[in-house]
C-alpha atoms as a PDB file:
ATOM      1  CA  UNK A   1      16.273  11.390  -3.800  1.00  0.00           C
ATOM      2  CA  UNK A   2      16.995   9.500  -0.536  1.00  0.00           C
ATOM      3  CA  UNK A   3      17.619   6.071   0.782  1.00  0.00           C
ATOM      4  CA  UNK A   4      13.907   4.762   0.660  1.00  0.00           C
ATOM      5  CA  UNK A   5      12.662   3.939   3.960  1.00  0.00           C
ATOM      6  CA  UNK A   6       9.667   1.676   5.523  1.00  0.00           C
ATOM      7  CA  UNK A   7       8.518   2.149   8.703  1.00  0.00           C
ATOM      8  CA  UNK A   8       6.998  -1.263  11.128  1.00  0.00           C
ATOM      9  CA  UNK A   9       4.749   0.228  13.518  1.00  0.00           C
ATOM     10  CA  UNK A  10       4.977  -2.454  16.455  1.00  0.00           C
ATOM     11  CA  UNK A  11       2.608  -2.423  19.618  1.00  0.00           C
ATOM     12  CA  UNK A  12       5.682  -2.137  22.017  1.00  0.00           C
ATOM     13  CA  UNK A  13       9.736  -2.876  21.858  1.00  0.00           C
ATOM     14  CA  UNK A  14      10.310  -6.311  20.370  1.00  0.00           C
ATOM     15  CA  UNK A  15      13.770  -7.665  20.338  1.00  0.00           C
ATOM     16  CA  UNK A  16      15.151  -9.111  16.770  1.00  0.00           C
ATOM     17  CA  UNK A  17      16.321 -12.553  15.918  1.00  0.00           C
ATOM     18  CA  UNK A  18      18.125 -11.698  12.865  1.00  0.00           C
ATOM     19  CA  UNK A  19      18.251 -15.795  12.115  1.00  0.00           C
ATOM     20  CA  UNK A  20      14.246 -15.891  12.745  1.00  0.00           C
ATOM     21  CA  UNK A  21      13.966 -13.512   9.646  1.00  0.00           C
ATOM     22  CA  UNK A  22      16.238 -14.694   7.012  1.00  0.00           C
ATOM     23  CA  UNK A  23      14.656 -17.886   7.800  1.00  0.00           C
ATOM     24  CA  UNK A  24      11.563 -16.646   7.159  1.00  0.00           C
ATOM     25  CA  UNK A  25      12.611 -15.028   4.273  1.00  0.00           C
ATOM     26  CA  UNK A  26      13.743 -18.415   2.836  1.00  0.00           C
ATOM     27  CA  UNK A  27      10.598 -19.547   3.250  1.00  0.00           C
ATOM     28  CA  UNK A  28       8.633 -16.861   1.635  1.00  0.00           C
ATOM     29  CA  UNK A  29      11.008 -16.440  -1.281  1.00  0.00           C
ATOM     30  CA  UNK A  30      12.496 -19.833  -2.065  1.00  0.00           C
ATOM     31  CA  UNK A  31      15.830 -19.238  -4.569  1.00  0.00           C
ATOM     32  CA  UNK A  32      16.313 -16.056  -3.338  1.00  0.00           C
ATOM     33  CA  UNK A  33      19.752 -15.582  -1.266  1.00  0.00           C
ATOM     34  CA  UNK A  34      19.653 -13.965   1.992  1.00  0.00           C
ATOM     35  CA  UNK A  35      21.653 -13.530   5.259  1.00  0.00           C
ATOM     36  CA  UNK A  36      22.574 -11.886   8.456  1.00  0.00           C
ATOM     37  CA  UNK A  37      25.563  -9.244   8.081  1.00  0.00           C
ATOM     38  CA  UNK A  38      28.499  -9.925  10.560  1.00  0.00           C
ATOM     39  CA  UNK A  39      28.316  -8.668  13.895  1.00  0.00           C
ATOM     40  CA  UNK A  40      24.212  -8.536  13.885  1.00  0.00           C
ATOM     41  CA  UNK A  41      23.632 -12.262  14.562  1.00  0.00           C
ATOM     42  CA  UNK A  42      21.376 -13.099  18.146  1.00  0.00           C
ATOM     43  CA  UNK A  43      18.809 -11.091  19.482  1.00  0.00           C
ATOM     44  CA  UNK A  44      18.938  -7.550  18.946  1.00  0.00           C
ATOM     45  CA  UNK A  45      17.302  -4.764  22.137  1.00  0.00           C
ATOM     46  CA  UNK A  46      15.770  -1.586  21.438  1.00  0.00           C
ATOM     47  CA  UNK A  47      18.236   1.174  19.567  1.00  0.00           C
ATOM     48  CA  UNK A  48      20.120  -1.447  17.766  1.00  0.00           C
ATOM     49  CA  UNK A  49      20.313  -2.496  14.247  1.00  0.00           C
ATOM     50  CA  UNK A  50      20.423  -5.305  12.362  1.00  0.00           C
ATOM     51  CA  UNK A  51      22.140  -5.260   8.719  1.00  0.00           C
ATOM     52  CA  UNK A  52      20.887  -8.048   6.348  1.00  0.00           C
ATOM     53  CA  UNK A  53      21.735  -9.098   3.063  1.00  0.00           C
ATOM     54  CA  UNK A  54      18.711  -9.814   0.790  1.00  0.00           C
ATOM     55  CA  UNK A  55      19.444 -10.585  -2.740  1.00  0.00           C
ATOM     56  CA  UNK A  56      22.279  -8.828  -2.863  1.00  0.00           C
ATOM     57  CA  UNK A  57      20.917  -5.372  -1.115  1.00  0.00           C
ATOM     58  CA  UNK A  58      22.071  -4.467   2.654  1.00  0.00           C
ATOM     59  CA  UNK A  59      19.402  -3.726   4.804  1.00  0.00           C
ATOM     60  CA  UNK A  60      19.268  -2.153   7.699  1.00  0.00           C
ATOM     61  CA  UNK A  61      16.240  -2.930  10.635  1.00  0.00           C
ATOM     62  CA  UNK A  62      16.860  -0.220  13.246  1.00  0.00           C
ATOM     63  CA  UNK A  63      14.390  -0.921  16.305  1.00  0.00           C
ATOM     64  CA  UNK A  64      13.330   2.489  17.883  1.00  0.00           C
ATOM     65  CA  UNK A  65      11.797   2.425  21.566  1.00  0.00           C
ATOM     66  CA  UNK A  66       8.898   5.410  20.750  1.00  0.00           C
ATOM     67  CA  UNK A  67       6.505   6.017  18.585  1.00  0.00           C
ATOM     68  CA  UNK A  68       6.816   7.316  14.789  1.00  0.00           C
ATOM     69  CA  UNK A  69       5.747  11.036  15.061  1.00  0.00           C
ATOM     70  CA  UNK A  70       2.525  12.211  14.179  1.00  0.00           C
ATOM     71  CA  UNK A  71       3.119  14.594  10.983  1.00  0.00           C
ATOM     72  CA  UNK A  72       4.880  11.166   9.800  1.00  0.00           C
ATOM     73  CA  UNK A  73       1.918   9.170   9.793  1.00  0.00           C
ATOM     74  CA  UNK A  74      -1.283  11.043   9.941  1.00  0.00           C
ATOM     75  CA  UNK A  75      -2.153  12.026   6.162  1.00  0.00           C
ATOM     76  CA  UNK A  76      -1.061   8.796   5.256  1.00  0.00           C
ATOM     77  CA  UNK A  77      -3.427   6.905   7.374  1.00  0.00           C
ATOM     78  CA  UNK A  78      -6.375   9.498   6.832  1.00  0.00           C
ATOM     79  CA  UNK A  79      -5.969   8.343   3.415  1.00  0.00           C
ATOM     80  CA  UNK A  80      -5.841   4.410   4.008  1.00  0.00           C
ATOM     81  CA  UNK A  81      -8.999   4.584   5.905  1.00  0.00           C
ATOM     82  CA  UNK A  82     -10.915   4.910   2.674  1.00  0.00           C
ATOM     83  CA  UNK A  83     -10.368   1.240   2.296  1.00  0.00           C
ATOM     84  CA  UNK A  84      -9.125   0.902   6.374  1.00  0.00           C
ATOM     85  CA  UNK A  85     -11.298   2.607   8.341  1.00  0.00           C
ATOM     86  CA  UNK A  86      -9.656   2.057  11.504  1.00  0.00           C
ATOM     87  CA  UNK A  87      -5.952   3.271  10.407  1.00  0.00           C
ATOM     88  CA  UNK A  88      -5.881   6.204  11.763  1.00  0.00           C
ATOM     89  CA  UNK A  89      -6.664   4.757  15.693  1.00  0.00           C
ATOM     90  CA  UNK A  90      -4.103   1.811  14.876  1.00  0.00           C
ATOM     91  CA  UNK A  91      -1.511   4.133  13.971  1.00  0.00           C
ATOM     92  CA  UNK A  92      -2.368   6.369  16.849  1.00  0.00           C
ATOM     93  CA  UNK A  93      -1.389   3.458  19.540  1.00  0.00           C
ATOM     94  CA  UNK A  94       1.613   2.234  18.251  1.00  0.00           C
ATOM     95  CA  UNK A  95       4.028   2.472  20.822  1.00  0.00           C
ATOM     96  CA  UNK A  96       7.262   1.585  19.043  1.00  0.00           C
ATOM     97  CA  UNK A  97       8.768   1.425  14.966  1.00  0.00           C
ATOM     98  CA  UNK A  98      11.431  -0.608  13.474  1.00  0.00           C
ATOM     99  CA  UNK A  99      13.207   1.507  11.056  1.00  0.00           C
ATOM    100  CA  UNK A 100      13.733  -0.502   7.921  1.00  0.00           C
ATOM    101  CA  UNK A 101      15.880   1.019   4.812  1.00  0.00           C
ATOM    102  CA  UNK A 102      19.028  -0.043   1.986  1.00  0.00           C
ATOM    103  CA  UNK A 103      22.410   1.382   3.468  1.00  0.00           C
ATOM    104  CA  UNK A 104      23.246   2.964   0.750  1.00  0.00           C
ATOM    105  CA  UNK A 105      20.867   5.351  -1.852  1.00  0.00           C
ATOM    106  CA  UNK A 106      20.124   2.721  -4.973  1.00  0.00           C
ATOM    107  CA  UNK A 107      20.359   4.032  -8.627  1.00  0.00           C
ATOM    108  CA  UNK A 108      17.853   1.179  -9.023  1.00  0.00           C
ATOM    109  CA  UNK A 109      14.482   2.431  -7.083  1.00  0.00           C
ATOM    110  CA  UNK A 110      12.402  -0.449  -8.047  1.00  0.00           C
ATOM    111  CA  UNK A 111      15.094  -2.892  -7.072  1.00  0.00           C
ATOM    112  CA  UNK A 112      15.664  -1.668  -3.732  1.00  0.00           C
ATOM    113  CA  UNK A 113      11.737  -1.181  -3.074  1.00  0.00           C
ATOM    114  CA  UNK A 114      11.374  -4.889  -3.482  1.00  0.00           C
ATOM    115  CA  UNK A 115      14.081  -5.992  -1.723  1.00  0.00           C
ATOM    116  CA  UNK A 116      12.465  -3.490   1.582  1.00  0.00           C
ATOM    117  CA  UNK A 117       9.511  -5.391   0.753  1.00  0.00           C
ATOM    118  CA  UNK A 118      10.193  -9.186   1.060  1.00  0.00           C
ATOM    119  CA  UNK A 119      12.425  -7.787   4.584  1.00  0.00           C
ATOM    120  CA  UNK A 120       9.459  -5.740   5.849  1.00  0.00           C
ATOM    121  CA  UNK A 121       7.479  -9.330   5.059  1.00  0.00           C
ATOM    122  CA  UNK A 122       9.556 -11.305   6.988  1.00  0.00           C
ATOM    123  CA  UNK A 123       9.516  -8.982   9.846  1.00  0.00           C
ATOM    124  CA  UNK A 124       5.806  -9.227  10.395  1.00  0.00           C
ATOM    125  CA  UNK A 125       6.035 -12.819  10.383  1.00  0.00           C
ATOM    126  CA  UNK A 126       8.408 -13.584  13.168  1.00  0.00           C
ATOM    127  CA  UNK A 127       7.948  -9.853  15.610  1.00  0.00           C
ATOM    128  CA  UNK A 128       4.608 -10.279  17.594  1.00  0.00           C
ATOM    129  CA  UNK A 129       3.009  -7.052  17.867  1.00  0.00           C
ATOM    130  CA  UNK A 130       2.890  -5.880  14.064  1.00  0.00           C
ATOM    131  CA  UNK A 131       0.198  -2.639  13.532  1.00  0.00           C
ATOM    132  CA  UNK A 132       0.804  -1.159  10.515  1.00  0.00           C
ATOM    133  CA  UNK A 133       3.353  -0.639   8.122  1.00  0.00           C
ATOM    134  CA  UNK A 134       4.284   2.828   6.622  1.00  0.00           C
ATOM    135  CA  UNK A 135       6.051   3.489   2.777  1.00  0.00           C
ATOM    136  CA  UNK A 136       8.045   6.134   2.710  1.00  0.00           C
ATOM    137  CA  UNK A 137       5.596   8.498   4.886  1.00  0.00           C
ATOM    138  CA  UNK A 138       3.374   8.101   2.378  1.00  0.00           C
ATOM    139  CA  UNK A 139       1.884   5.507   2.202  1.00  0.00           C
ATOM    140  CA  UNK A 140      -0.298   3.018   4.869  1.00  0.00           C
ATOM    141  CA  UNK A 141      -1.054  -0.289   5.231  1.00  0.00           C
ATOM    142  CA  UNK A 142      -2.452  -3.161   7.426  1.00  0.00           C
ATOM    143  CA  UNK A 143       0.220  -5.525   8.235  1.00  0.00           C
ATOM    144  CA  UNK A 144      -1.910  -8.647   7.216  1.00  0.00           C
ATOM    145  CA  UNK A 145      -2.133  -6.595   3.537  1.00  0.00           C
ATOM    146  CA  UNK A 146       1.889  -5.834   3.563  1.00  0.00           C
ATOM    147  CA  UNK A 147       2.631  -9.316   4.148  1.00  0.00           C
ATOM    148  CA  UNK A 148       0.658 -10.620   1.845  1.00  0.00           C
ATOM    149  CA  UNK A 149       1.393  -8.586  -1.352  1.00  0.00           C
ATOM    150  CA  UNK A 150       4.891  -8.426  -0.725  1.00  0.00           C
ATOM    151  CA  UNK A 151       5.086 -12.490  -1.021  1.00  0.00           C
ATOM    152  CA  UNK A 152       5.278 -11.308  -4.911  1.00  0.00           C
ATOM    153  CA  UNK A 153       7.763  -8.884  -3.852  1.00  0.00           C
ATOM    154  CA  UNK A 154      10.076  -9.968  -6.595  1.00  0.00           C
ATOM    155  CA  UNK A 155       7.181 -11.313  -9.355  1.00  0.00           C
ATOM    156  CA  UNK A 156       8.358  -9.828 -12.765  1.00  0.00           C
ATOM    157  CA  UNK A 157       7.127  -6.596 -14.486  1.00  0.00           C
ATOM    158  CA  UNK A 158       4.127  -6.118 -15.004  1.00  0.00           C
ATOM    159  CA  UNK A 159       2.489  -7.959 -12.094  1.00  0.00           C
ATOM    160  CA  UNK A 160       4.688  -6.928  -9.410  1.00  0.00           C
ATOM    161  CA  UNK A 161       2.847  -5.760  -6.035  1.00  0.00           C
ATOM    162  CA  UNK A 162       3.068  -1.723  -6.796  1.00  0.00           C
ATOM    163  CA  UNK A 163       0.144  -0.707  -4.514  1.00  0.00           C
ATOM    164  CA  UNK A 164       2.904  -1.535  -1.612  1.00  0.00           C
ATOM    165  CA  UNK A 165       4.367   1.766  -2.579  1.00  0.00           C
ATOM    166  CA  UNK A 166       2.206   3.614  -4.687  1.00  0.00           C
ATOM    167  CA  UNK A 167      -1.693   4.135  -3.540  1.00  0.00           C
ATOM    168  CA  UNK A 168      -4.131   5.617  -6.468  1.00  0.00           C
ATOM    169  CA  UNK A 169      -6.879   7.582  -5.057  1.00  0.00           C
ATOM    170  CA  UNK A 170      -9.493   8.408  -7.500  1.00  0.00           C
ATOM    171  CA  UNK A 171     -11.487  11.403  -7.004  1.00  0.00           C
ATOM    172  CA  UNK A 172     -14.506  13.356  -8.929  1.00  0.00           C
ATOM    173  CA  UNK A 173     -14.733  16.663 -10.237  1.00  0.00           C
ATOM    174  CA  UNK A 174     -17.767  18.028 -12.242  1.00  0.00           C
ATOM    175  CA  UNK A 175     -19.062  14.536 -12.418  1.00  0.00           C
ATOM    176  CA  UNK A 176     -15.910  13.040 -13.987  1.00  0.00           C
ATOM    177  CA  UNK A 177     -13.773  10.933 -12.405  1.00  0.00           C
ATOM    178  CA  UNK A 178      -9.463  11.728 -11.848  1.00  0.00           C
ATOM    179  CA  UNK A 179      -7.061   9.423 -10.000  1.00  0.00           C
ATOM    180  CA  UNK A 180      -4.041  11.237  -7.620  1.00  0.00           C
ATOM    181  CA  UNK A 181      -1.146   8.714  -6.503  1.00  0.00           C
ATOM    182  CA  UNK A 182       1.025   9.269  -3.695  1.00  0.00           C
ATOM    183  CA  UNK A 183       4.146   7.312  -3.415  1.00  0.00           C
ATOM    184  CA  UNK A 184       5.209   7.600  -7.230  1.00  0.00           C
ATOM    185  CA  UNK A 185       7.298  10.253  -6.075  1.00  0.00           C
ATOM    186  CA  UNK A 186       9.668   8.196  -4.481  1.00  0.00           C
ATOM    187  CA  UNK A 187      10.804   6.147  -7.852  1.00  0.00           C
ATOM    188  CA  UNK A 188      10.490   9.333 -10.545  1.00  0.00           C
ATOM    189  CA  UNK A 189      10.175  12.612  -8.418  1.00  0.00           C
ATOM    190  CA  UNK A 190       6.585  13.362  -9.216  1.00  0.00           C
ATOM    191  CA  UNK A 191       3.059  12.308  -8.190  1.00  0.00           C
ATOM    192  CA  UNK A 192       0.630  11.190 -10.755  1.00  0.00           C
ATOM    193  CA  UNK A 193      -2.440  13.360 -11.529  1.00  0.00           C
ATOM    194  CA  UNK A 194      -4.851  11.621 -13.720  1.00  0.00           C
ATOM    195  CA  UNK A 195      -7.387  14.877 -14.917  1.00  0.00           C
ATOM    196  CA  UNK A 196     -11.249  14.093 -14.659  1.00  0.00           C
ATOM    197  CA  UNK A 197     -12.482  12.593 -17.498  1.00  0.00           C
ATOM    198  CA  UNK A 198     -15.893  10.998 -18.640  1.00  0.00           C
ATOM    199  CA  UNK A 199     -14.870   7.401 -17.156  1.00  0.00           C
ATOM    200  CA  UNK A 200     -16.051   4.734 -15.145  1.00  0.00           C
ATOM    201  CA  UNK A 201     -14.055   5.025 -11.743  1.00  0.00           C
ATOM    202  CA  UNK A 202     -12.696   1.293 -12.180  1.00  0.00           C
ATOM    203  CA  UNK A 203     -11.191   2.554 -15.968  1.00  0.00           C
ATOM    204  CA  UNK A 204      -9.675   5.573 -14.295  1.00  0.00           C
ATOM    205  CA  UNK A 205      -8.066   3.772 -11.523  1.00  0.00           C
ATOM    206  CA  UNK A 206      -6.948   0.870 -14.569  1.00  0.00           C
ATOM    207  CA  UNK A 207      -5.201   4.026 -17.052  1.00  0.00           C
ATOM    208  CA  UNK A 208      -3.286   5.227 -13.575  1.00  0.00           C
ATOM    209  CA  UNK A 209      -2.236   1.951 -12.404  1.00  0.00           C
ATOM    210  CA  UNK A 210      -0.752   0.845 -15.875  1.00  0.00           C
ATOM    211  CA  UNK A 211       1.144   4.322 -15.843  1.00  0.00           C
ATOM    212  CA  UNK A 212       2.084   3.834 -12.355  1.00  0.00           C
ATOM    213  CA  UNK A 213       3.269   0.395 -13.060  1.00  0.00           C
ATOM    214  CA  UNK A 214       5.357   1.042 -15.862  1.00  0.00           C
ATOM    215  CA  UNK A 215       6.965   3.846 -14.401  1.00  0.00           C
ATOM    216  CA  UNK A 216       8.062   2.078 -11.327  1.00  0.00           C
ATOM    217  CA  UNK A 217       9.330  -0.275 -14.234  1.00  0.00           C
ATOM    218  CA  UNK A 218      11.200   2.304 -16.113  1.00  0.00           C
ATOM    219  CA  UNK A 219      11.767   5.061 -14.033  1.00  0.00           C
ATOM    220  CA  UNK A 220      11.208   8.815 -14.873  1.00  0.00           C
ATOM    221  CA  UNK A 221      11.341   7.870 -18.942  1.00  0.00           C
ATOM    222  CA  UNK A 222       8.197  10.171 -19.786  1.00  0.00           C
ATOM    223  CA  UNK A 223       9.138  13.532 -20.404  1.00  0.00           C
ATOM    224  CA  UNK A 224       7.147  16.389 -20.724  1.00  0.00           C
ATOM    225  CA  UNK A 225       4.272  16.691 -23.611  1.00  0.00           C
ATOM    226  CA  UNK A 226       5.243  13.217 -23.849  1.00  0.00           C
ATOM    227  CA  UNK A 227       2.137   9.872 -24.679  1.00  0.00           C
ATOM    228  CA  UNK A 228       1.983   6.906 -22.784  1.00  0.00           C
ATOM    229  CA  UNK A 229      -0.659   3.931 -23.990  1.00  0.00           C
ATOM    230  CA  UNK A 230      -0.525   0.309 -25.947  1.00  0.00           C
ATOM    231  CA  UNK A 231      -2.654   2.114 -28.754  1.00  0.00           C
ATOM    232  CA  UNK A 232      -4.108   5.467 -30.227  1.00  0.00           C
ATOM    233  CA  UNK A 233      -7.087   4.964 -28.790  1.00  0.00           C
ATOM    234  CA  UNK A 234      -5.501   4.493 -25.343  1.00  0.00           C
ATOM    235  CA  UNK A 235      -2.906   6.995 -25.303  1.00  0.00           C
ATOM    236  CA  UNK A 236      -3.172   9.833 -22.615  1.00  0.00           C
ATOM    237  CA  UNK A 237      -0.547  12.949 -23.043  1.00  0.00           C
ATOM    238  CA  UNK A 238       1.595  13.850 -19.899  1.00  0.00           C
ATOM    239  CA  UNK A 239       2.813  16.938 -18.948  1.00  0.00           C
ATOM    240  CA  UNK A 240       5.240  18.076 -15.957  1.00  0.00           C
ATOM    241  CA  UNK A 241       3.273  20.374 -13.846  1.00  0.00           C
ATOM    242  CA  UNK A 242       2.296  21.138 -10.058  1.00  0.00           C
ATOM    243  CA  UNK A 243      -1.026  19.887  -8.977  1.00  0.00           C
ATOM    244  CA  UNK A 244      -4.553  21.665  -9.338  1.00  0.00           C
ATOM    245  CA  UNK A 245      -5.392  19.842  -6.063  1.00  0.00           C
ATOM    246  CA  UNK A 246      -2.506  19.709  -3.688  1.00  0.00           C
ATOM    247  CA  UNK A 247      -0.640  22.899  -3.402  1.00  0.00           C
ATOM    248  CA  UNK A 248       2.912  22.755  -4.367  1.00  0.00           C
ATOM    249  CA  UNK A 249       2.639  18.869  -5.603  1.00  0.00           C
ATOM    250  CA  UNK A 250       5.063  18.144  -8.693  1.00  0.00           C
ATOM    251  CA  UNK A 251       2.903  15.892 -10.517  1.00  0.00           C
ATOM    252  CA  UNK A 252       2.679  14.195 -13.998  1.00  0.00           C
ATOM    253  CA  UNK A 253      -0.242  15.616 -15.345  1.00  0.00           C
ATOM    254  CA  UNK A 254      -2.028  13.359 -17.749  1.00  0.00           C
ATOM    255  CA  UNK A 255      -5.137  13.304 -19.685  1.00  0.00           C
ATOM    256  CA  UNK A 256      -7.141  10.780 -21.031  1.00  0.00           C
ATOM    257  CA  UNK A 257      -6.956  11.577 -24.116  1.00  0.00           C
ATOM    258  CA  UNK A 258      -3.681  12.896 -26.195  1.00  0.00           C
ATOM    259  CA  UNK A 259      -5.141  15.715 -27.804  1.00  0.00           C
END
């Protein structure tokens, strides 16, 4: 795995006040230490970076004068318009991105994903211009929902914001109702595929979210033909295999019930 990366898709070049942000992230997330690297303080142009400190991570806010390519954002926002119908046209007018990412590749995914989060946060505060924020190239959002959620950017386990980096999207087959994520991959290598079962859609997208959730937690800790659920009744059976719906997709496939 890579250095995780967020993309800020921004309306046109905006310059960066490194102070503006960590003020704002002060604000935002009272207790939690922040500050501007040496050498990135003042207003920053277009093609420069910026190298913060947040909670102990270095991150890096690289502004880039043209737009994010398409193949980088298209599927993504096809899928947020379920919930965002106009993604894909805000995504198609951005003009400029800010590149935002840890300087180094964390052991800890979860740690540095939250730490992107509360920067990404700040960012839309203080730059005018804010469109849309993507996760990793896989995953969209409306800037209004990013900042938002990631106020509980560092709220403990279990309640943490995951849908910042992880969308479900449920799906039916034969009348039943499966959930795919996208975005899992990032923290434990492999996309979530919940298989259709006899469910109401908000109980599928509840069993996918809990085992999205605690993986993010604990990382890649299920291994294959291994059970995940508080009890028997619960438990669904997971199994390492490539998608039945997306071609070439390594995915944790899990059933509702551990047979």
């Amino acid at each position: 795995m890579s250095r995780q990366i967020a993309y800020v898709l921004l309306d046109a070049v905006h310059a960066i006040d490194a102070a503006s942000v960590i003020a704002a992230l002060h604000t935002r997330h009272a207790g939690v230490s922040s500050e501007v690297m040496t050498g990135s303080a003042g207003a920053k142009p277009a093609g420069s970076a910026v190298t913060l400190r947040c909670d102990g991570e270095v991150i890096l806010v690289m502004t880039m004068p043209m737009p994010l390519p398409k193949q980088e954002w298209h599927l993504p926002s096809l899928r947020a318009s379920a919930s965002w119908p106009e993604a894909p046209s805000v995504f198609a007018g951005h003009g400029a991105h800010l590149v935002v990412s840890t300087l180094t590749e964390s052991a800890d995914r979860l740690h540095s994903a939250r730490r992107i989060a509360a920067v990404v946060g700040a960012l839309i505060t203080v730059i005018p211009g804010c469109r849309a924020v993507l996760w990793e190239s896989l995953v969209a959002h409306a800037p209004e929902t990013w900042k938002a959620m990631s106020n509980d950017a560092f709220a403990p386990y279990p309640v943490f914001p995951y849908p910042l980096w992880v969308s479900l999207h449920p799906f039916q087959d034969g009348g039943k109702v499966g959930v795919i994520s996208f975005g899992l991959s990032s923290f434990v290598g492999r996309e979530l595929e919940l298989e259709p079962q006899t469910l109401a859609p908000e109980e599928a997208a509840s069993k996918a979210a809990g085992l999205a959730v605690y993986l993010l937690q604990h990382g890649p800790a299920l291994k294959d033909g291994d059970t995940f659920g508080a009890t028997a009744a619960e438990r669904i059976r997971v199994r390492h295999v490539q998608s039945k719906r997306v071609p070439g997709l390594a995915v944790l496939h899990a059933t509702a019930d551990a047979a």
